[in-house]
Protein backbone atom coordinates (compact mmCIF):
# COMPACT_ATOMS: atom_id res chain seq x y z
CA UNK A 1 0.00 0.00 0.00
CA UNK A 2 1.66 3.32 -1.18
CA UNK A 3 2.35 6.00 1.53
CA UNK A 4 2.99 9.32 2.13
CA UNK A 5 6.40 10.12 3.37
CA UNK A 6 8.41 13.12 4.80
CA UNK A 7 11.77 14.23 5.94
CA UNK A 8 11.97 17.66 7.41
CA UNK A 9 14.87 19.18 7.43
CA UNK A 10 15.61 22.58 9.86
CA UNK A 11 19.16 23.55 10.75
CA UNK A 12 19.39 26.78 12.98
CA UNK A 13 22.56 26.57 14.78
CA UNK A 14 25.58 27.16 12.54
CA UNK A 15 28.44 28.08 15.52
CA UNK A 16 30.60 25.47 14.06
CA UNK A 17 31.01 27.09 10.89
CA UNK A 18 30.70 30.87 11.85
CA UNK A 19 27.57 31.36 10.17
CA UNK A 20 24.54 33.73 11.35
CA UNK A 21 22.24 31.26 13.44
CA UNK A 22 18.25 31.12 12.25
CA UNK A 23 16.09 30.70 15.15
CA UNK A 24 13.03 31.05 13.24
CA UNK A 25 14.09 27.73 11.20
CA UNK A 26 13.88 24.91 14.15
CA UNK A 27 9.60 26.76 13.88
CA UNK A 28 9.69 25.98 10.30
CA UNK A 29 10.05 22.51 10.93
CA UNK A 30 6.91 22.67 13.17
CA UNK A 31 4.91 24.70 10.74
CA UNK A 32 6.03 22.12 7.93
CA UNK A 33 4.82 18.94 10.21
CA UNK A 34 1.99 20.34 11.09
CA UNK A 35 0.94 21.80 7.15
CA UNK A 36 1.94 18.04 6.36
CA UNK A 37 -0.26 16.43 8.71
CA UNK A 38 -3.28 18.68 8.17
CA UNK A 39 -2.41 19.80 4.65
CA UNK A 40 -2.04 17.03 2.94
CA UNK A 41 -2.76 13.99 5.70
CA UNK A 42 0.75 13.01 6.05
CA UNK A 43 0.63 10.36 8.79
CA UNK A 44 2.65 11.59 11.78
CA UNK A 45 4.27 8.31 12.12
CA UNK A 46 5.76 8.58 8.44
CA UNK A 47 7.02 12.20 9.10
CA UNK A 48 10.97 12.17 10.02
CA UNK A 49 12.26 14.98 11.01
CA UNK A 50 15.80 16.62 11.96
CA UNK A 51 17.03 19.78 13.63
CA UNK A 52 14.36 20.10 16.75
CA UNK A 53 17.33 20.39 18.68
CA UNK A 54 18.97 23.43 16.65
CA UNK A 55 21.75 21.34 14.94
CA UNK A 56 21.52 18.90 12.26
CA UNK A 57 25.26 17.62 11.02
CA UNK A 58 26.41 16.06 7.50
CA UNK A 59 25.92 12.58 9.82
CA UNK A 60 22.76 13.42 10.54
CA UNK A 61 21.56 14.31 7.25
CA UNK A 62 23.07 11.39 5.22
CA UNK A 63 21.84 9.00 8.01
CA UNK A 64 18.14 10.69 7.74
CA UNK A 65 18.03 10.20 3.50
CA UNK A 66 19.85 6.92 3.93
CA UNK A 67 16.71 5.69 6.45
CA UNK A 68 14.16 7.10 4.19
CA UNK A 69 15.84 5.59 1.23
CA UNK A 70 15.52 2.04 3.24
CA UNK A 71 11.71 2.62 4.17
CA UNK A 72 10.13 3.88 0.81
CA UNK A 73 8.92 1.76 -1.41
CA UNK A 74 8.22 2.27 -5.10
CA UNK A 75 4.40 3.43 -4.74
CA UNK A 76 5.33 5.71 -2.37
CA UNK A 77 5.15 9.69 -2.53
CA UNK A 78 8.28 11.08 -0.58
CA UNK A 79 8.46 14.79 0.68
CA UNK A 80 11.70 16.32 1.40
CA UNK A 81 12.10 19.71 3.01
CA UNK A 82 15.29 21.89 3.91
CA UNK A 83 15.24 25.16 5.90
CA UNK A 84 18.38 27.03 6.47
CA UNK A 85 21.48 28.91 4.79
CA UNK A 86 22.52 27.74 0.77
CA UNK A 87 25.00 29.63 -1.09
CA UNK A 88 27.31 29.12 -3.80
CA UNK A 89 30.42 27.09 -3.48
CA UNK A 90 32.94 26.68 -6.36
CA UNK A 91 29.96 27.76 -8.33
CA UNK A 92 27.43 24.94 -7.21
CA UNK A 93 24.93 25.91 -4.53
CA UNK A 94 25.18 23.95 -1.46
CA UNK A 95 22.92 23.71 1.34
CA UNK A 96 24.80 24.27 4.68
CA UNK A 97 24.27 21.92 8.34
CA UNK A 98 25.36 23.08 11.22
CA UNK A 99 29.38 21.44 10.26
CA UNK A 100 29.61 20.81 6.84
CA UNK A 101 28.13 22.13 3.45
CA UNK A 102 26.29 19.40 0.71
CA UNK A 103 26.19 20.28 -3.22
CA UNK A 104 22.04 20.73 -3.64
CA UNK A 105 22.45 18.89 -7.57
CA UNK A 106 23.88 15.53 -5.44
CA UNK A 107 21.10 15.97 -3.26
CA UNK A 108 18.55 16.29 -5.84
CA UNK A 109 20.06 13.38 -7.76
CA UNK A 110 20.11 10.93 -3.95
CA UNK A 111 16.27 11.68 -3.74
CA UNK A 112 15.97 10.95 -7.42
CA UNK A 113 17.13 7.91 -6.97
CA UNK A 114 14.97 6.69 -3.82
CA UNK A 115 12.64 3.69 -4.95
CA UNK A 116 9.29 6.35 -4.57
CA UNK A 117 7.03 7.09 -7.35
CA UNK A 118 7.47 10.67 -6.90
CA UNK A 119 9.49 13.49 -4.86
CA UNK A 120 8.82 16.44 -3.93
CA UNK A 121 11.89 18.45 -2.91
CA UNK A 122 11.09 22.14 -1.37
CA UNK A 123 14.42 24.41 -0.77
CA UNK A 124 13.75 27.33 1.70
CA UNK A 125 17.64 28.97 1.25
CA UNK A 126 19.76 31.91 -0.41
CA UNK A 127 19.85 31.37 -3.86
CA UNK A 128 17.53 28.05 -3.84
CA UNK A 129 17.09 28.40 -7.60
CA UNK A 130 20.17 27.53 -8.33
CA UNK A 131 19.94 24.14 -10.14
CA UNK A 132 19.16 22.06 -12.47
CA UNK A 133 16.39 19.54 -13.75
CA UNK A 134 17.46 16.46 -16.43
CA UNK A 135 15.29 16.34 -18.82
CA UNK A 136 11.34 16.57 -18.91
CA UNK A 137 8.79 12.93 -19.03
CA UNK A 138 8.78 10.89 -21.65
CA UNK A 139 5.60 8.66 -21.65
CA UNK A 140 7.01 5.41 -22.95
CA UNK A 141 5.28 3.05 -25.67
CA UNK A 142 5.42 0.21 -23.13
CA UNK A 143 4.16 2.16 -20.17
CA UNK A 144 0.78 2.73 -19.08
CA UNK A 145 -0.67 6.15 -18.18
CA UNK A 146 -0.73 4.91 -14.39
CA UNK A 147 3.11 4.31 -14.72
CA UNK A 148 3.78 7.88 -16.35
CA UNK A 149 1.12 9.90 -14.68
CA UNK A 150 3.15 11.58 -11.06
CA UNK A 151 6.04 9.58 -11.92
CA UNK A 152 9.33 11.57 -11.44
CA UNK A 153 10.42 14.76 -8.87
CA UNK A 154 9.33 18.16 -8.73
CA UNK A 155 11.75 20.99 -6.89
CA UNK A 156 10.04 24.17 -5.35
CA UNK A 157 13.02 26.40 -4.47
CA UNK A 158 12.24 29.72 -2.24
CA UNK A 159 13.97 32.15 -4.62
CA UNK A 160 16.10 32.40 -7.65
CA UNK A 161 19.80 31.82 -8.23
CA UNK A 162 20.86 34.94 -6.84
CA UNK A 163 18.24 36.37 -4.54
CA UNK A 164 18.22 35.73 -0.51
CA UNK A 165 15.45 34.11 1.44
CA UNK A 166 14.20 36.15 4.43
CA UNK A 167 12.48 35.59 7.19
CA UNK A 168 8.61 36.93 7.86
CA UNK A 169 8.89 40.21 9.34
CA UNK A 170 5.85 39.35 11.44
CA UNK A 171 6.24 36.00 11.99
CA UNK A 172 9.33 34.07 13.47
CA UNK A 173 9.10 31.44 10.98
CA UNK A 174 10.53 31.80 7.36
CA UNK A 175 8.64 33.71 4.88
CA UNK A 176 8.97 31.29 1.93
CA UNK A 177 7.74 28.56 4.40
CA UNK A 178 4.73 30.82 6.07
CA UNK A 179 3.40 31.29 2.35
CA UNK A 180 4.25 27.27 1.35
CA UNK A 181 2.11 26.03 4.88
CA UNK A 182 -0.71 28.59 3.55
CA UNK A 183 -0.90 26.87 0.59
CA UNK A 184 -0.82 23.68 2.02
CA UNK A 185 -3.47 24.28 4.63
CA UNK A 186 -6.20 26.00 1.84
CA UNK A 187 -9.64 23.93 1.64
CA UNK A 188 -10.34 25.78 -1.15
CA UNK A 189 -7.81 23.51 -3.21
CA UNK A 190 -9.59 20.40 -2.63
CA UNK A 191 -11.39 19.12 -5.81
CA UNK A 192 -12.93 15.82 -5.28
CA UNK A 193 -11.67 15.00 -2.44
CA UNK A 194 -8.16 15.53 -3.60
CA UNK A 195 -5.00 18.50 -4.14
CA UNK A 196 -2.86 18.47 -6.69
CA UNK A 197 0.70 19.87 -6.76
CA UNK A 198 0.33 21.71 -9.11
CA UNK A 199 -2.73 24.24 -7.78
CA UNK A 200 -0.36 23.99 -4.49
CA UNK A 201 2.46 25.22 -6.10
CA UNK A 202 0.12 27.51 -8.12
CA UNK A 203 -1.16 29.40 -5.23
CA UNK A 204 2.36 29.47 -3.38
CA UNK A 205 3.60 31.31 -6.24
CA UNK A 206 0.71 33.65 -6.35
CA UNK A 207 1.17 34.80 -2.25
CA UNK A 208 4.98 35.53 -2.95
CA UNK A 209 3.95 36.90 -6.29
CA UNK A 210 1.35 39.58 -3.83
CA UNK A 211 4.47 39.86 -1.72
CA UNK A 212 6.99 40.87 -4.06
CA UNK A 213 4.92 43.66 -5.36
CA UNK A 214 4.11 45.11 -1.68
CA UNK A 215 7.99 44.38 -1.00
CA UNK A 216 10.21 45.27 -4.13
CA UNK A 217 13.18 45.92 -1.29
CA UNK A 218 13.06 41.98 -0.45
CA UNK A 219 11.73 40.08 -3.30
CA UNK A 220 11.58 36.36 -3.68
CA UNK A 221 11.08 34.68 -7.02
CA UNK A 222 10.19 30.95 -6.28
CA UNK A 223 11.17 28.60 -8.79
CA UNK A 224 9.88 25.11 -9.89
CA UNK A 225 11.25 22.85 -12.22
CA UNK A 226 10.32 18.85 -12.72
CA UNK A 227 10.89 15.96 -14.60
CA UNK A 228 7.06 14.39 -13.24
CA UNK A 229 4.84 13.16 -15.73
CA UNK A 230 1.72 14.99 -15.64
CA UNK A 231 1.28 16.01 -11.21
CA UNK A 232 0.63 14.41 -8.43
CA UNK A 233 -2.67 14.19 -6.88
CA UNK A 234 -2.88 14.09 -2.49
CA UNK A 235 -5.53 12.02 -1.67
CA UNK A 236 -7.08 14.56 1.35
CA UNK A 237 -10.44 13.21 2.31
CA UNK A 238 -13.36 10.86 1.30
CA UNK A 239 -15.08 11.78 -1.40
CA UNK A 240 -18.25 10.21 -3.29
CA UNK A 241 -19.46 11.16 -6.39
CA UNK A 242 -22.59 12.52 -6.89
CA UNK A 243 -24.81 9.73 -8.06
CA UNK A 244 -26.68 10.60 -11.47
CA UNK A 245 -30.13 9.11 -11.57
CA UNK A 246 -30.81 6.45 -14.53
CA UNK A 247 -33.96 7.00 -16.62
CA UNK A 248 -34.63 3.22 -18.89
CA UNK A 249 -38.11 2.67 -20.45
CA UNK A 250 -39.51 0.25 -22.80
CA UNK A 251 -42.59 0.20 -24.59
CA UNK A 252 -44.36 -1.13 -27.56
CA UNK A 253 -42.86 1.39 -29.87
CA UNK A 254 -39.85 3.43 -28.59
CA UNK A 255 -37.13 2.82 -25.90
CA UNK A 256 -36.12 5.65 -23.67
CA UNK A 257 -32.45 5.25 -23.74
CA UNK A 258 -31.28 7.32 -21.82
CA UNK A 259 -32.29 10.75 -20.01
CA UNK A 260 -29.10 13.29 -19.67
CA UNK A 261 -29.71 16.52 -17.05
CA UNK A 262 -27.93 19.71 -18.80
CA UNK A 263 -29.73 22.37 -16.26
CA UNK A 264 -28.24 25.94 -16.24
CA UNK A 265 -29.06 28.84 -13.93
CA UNK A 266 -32.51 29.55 -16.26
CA UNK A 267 -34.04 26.32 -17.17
CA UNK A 268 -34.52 22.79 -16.73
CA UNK A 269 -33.27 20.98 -19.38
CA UNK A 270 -33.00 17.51 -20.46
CA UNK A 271 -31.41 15.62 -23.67
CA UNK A 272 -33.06 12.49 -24.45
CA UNK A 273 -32.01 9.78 -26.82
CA UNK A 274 -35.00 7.63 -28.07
CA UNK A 275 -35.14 4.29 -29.95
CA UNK A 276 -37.68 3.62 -32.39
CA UNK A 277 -38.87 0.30 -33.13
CA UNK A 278 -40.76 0.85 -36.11
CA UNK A 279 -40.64 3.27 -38.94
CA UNK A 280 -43.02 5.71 -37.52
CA UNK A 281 -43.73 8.75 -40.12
CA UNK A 282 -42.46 11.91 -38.18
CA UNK A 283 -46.28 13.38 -37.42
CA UNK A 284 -46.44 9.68 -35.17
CA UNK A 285 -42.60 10.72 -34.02
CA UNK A 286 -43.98 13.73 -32.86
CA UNK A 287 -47.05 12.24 -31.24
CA UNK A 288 -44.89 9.88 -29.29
CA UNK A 289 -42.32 13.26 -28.81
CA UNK A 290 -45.19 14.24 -26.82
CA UNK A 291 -45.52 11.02 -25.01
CA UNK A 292 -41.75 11.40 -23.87
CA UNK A 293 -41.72 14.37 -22.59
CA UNK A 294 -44.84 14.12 -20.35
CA UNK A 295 -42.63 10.93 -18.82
CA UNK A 296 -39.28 12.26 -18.49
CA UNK A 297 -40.06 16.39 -17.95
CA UNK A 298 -40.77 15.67 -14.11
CA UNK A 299 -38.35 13.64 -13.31
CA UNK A 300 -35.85 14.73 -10.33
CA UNK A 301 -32.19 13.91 -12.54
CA UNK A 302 -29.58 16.57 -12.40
CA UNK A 303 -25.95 16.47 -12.51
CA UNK A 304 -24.82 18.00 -9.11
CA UNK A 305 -26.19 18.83 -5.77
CA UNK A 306 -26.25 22.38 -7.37
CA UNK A 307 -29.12 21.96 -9.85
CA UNK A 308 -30.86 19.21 -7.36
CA UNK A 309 -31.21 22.14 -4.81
CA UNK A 310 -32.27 24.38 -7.82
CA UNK A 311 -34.49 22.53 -9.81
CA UNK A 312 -36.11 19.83 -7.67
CA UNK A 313 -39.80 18.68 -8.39
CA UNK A 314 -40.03 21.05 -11.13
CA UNK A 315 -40.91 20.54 -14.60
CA UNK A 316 -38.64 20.85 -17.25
CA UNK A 317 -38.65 24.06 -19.28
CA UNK A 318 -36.81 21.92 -22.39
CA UNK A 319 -36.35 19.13 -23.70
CA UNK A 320 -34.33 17.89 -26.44
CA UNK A 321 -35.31 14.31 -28.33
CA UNK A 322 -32.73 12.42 -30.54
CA UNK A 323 -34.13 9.57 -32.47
CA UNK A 324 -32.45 6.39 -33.98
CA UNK A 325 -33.33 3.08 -34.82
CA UNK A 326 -30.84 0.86 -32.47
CA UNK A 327 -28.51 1.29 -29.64
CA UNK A 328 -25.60 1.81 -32.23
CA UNK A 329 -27.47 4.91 -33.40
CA UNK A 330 -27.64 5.99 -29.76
CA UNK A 331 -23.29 5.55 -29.15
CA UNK A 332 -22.77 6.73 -32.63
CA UNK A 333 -25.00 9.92 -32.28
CA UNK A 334 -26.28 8.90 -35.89
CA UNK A 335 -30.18 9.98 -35.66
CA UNK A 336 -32.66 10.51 -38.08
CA UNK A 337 -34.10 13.53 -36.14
CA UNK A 338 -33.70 15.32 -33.50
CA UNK A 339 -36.46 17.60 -31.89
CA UNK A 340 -36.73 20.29 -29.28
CA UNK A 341 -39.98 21.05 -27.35
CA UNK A 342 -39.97 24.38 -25.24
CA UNK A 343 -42.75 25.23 -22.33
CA UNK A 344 -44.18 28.34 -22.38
CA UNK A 345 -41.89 30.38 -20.19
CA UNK A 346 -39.38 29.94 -23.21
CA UNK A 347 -38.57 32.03 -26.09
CA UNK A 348 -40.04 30.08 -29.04
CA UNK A 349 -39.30 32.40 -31.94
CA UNK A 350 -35.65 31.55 -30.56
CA UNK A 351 -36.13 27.75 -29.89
CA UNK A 352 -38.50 27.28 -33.13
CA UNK A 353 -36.44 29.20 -35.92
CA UNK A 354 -36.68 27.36 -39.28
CA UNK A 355 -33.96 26.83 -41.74
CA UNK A 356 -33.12 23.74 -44.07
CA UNK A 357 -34.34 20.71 -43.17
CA UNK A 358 -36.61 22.27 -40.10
CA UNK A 359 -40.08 21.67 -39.78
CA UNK A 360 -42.86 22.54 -36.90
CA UNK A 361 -45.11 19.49 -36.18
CA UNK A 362 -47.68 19.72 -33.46
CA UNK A 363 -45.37 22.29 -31.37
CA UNK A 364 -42.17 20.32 -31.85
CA UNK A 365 -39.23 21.44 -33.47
CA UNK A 366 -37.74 18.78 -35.97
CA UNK A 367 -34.52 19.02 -37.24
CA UNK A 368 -34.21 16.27 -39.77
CA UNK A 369 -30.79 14.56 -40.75
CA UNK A 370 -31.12 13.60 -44.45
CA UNK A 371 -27.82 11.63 -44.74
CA UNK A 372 -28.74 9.05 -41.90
CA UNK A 373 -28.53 5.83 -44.36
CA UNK A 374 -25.29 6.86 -45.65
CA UNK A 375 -23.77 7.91 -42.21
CA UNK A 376 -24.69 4.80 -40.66
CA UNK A 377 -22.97 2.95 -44.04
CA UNK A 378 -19.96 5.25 -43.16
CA UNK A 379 -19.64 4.19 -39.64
CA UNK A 380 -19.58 0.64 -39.96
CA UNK A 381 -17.25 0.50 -42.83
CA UNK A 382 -15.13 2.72 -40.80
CA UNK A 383 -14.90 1.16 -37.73
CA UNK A 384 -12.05 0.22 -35.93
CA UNK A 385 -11.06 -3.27 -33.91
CA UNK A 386 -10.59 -2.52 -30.38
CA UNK A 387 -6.88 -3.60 -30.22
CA UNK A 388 -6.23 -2.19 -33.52
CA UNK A 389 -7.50 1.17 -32.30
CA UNK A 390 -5.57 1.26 -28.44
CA UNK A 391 -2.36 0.32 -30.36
CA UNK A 392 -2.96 3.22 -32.99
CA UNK A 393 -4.20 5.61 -30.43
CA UNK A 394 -1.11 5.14 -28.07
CA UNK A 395 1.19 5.74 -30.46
CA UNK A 396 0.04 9.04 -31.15
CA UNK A 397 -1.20 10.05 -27.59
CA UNK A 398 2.23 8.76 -25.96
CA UNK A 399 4.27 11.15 -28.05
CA UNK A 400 1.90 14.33 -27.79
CA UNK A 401 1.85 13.95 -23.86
CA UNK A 402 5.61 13.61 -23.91
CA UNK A 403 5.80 16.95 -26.44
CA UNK A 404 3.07 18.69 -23.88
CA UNK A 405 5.59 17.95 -21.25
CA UNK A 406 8.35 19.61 -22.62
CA UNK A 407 6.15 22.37 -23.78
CA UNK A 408 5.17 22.58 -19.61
CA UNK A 409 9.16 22.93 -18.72
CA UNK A 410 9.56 25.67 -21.14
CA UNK A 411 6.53 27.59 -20.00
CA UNK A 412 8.04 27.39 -16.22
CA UNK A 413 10.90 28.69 -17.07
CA UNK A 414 9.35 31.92 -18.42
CA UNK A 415 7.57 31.87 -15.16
CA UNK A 416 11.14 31.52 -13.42
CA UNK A 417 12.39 34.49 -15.48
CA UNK A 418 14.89 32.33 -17.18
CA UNK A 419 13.16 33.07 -20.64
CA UNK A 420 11.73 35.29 -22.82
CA UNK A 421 8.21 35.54 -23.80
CA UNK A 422 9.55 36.04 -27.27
CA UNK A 423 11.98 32.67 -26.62
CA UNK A 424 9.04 30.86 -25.15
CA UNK A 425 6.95 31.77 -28.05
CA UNK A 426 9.84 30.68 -30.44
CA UNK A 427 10.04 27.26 -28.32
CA UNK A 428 6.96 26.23 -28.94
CA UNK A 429 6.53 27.52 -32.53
CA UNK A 430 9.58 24.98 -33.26
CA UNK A 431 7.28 22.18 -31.34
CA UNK A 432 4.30 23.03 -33.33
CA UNK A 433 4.80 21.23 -36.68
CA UNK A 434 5.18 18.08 -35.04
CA UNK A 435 2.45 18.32 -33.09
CA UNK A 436 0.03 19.28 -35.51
CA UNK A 437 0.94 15.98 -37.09
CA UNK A 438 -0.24 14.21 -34.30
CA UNK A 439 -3.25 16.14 -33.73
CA UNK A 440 -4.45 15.44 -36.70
CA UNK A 441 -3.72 11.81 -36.83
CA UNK A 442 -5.61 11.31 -33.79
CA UNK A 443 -8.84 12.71 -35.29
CA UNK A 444 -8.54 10.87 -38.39
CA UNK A 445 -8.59 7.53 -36.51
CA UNK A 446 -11.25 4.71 -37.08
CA UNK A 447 -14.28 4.84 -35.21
CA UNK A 448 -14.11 2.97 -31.84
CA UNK A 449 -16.35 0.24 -31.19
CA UNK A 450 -18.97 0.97 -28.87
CA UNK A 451 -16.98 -1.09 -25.77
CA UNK A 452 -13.85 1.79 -26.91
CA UNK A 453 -16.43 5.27 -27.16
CA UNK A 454 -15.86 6.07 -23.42
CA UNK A 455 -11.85 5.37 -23.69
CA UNK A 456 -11.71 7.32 -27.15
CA UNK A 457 -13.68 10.28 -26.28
CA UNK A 458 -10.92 10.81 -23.87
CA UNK A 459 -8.20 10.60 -25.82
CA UNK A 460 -9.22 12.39 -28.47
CA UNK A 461 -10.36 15.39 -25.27
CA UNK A 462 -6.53 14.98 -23.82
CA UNK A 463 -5.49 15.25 -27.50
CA UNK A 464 -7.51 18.79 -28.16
CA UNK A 465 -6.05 19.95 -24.91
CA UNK A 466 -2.16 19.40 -25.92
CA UNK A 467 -2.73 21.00 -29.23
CA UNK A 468 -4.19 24.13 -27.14
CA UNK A 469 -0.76 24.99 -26.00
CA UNK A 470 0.33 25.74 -29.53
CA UNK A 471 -2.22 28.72 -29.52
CA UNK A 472 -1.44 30.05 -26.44
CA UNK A 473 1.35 31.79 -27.28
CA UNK A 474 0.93 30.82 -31.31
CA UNK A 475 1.10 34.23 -33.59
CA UNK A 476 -2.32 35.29 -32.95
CA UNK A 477 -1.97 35.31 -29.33
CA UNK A 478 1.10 36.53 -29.15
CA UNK A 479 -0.04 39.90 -31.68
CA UNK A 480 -3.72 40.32 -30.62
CA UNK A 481 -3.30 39.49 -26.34
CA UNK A 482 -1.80 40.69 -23.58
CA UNK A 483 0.87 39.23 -21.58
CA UNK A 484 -1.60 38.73 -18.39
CA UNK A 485 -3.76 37.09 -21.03
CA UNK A 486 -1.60 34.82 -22.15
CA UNK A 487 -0.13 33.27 -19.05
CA UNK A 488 -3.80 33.18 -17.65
CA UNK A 489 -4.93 30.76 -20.97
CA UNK A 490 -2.09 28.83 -20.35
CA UNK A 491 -2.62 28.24 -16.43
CA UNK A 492 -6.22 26.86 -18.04
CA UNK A 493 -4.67 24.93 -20.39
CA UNK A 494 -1.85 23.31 -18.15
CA UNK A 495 -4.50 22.55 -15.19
CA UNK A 496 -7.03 21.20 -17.73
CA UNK A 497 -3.91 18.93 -19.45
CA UNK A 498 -3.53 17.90 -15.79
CA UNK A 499 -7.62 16.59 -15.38
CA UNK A 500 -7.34 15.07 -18.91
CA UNK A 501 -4.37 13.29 -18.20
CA UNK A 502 -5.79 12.01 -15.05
CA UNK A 503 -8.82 10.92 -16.46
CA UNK A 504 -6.69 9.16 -19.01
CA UNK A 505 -5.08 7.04 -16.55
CA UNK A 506 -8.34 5.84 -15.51
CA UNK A 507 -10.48 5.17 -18.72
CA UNK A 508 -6.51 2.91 -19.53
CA UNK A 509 -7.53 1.26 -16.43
CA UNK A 510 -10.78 0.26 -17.13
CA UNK A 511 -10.31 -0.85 -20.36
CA UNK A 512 -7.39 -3.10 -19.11
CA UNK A 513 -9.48 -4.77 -16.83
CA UNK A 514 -11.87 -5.99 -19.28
């Protein structure tokens, strides 16, 4: 069973080495444990921690990673924290104990190496920026999305390669780590249950971002670079879905499918996919329309505890019909009509408008689908095999991820300050070719068999989402947005890469296990 696992790190006594002593860092160690604990549900009895005493020594450090090393195994998530000085030594940042000094890059490369899924590694020091990352994730052929997905290390360092870290002016704690614990400790990141690194990381960045611009006399620039596929999700509390009702009827002529709740703010809608069973002329569709609707416009069905609360034992103020002949029509969304039927607190002239193919039949709206012979020719004589289509679809998914990833590690290193705009802009412009390709050989895969539509629809959403980043800062963006713009469409982007991904991993599983 994986684990969450932590070694705090605090070192305030440096009289060995005539070096200022930092009080405030043996209470960053109790901030961190506690932001741990209640932040992220770090078990207490997987927390490891050095420095309560004031002093932590090279011994004591290399015996600390050396024990964690031994404990963690490969499922595991492992948190590493340092508090005290770093500076630059024969041009490598070290971090400093209380009687020797350890390069940060051999550090980074020990806790690499542990057996653990992932690492986090957070650096509250002078000049914690400085170092380096190998490489970005490559999601391998042979590897599943549950392999890739949070696999690697992520560093969060408390300022750039030449800026110092202070301590809070208010607080006797560090201010890197006051902001960090904040961001640990926010409800408001939970989303189903769970937080994810990277809205962690994201909100960290935005207190010392607030900070900076009340305090241009002692900035801090946080930086974060990874090699992590994708980011890692903290299981934080129980969570159950909310349950979406089922709506199944049978009768003589017509099957209800299925009944799907798309409420807004305004009106109670449902979408409702119908199965004929005989070749009804479309004045008896719209007689049985009717029939429909006075079955499915009361019923309580929503999506979220939201529209229950809103629209509970109301009727429906729309309803939208879909037609078909078999449960292949219904997968396929191949209908031979489709209808809408408004109440009369409803704009007809809006719902009603006629164009081609529209027709009003005893107050329903038909819009008819002429080419529903030849589509449903097309479909099965372009229909995949299921392991014809995973093995096709991998191919091409696999290698946009991997180019999504790199396009991530350029992006936060404009947000580090490292790069350009213009050099970001020219990164990804030399990425975009290539992924084009891909995009595009994605969509013009077979069609999945029905037992694939649930697995495909996602890839082909995670696939739409990688070839967003090309936009973001493509030439139109770049001539007709603003900066703010820009890196606000890409935060989307990135966190909605992040879902898609995630939801990836999942539909793999399920499909595996059939």
């Amino acid at each position: 069973m994986s684990e969450l696992r932590a070694l705090i790190v605090g070192v305030s006594d440096y009289s060995k080495v005539r070096q200022k002593n930092l009080p405030f860092c043996v209470n960053d160690i109790g901030a961190v444990e506690n932001a741990f604990a209640k932040g992220l549900n770090v078990n207490a009895s997987n927390i490891y921690t050095c420095g309560k005493s004031g002093s932590v020594s090279g011994n004591d450090f290399i015996g600390a990673l050396n024990q964690m090393s031994q404990i963690t195994i490969c499922d595991d998530t492992l948190l590493f924290y340092f508090s005290g000085h770093g500076g630059i030594l024969s041009n490598e940042h070290h971090l400093v104990l209380s009687d020797t000094t350890m390069k940060t890059q051999e550090v980074i490369a020990y806790l690499e190496n542990i057996s653990a899924k992932n690492k986090v590694i957070l650096l509250d020091c002078c000049m914690a920026g400085n170092f380096d990352v190998n490489n970005t994730a490559v999601f391998d052929i042979d590897s599943t999305a549950d392999d890739f997905a949070g696999k690697g290390y992520a560093v969060i360092a408390s300022s750039n390669a030449t800026q110092l870290s202070y301590g809070h002016p208010e607080k006797s704690i560090s201010l890197f780590t006051n902001f960090l614990c904040e961001a640990l400790n926010n409800r408001f990141l939970i989303r189903e249950g769970k937080k994810s690194l990277y809205e962690i990381k994201k909100l960290l960045f935005l207190y010392l971002e607030i900070w900076n611009k009340q305090n241009p006399k002692q900035m801090q620039n946080p930086i974060f670079r990874a090699n992590m596929g994708g980011t890692i999700y903290f299981d934080f509390q129980e969570y159950t879905p909310y349950e979406i009702k089922q709506f199944h009827e049978e009768t003589e002529d017509y099957i209800i499918y299925s009944v799907e709740p798309i409420h807004n703010g305004i009106a109670k809608r449902f979408r409702v996919q119908v199965i004929l069973r005989k070749p009804f002329s479309f004045e008896e569709v719209s007689a049985l329309n009717h029939e429909v609707i006075e079955k499915v416009k009361c019923a309580d069905i929503y999506h979220n505890e939201i529209t229950q609360r809103l629209w509970r034992n109301k009727s429906a103020n729309l309803v939208f019909c879909y037609f078909g002949f078999d449960e292949d029509d219904m997968i396929n969304a191949n209908y031979i009509c489709y209808t809408t039927w408004a109440d009369e607190t409803q704009d007809k002239n809006w719902w009603y408008k006629l164009h081609k193919n529209n027709e009003i039949i005893n107050d329903i709206h038909f819009n008819f689908k002429p080419y529903y012979e030849s589509h449903k020719e097309f479909i099965g004589m372009n229909t995949g095999t299921k392991d014809d289509l995973v093995s096709s679809t991998r191919v091409l998914i696999t290698q946009m991820v991997t180019l999504a990833e790199q396009i991530i590690a350029l992006y936060n290193e404009f947000i580090n300050s490292t790069k350009s705009e213009q050099e970001l802009a020219d990164d990804i412009s030399a990425i975009k070719p290539e992924l084009d390709r891909l995009y595009f050989a994605e969509g013009n895969l077979a069609i999945p068999p029905k037992e694939l539509k649930e697995w495909s629809e996602g890839c082909a959403c995670l696939a739409s989402t990688i070839h967003e980043f090309t936009f973001n800062y493509g030439l139109k963006f770049m001539s007709e947005r603003t900066p703010e713009n820009r890196k606000a469409c890409m935060d989307i982007t990135i966190a909605r890469y992040y879902e898609d991904l995630e939801n990836f991993k999942n539909l793999e599983l399920t499909i595996r296990n059939r």
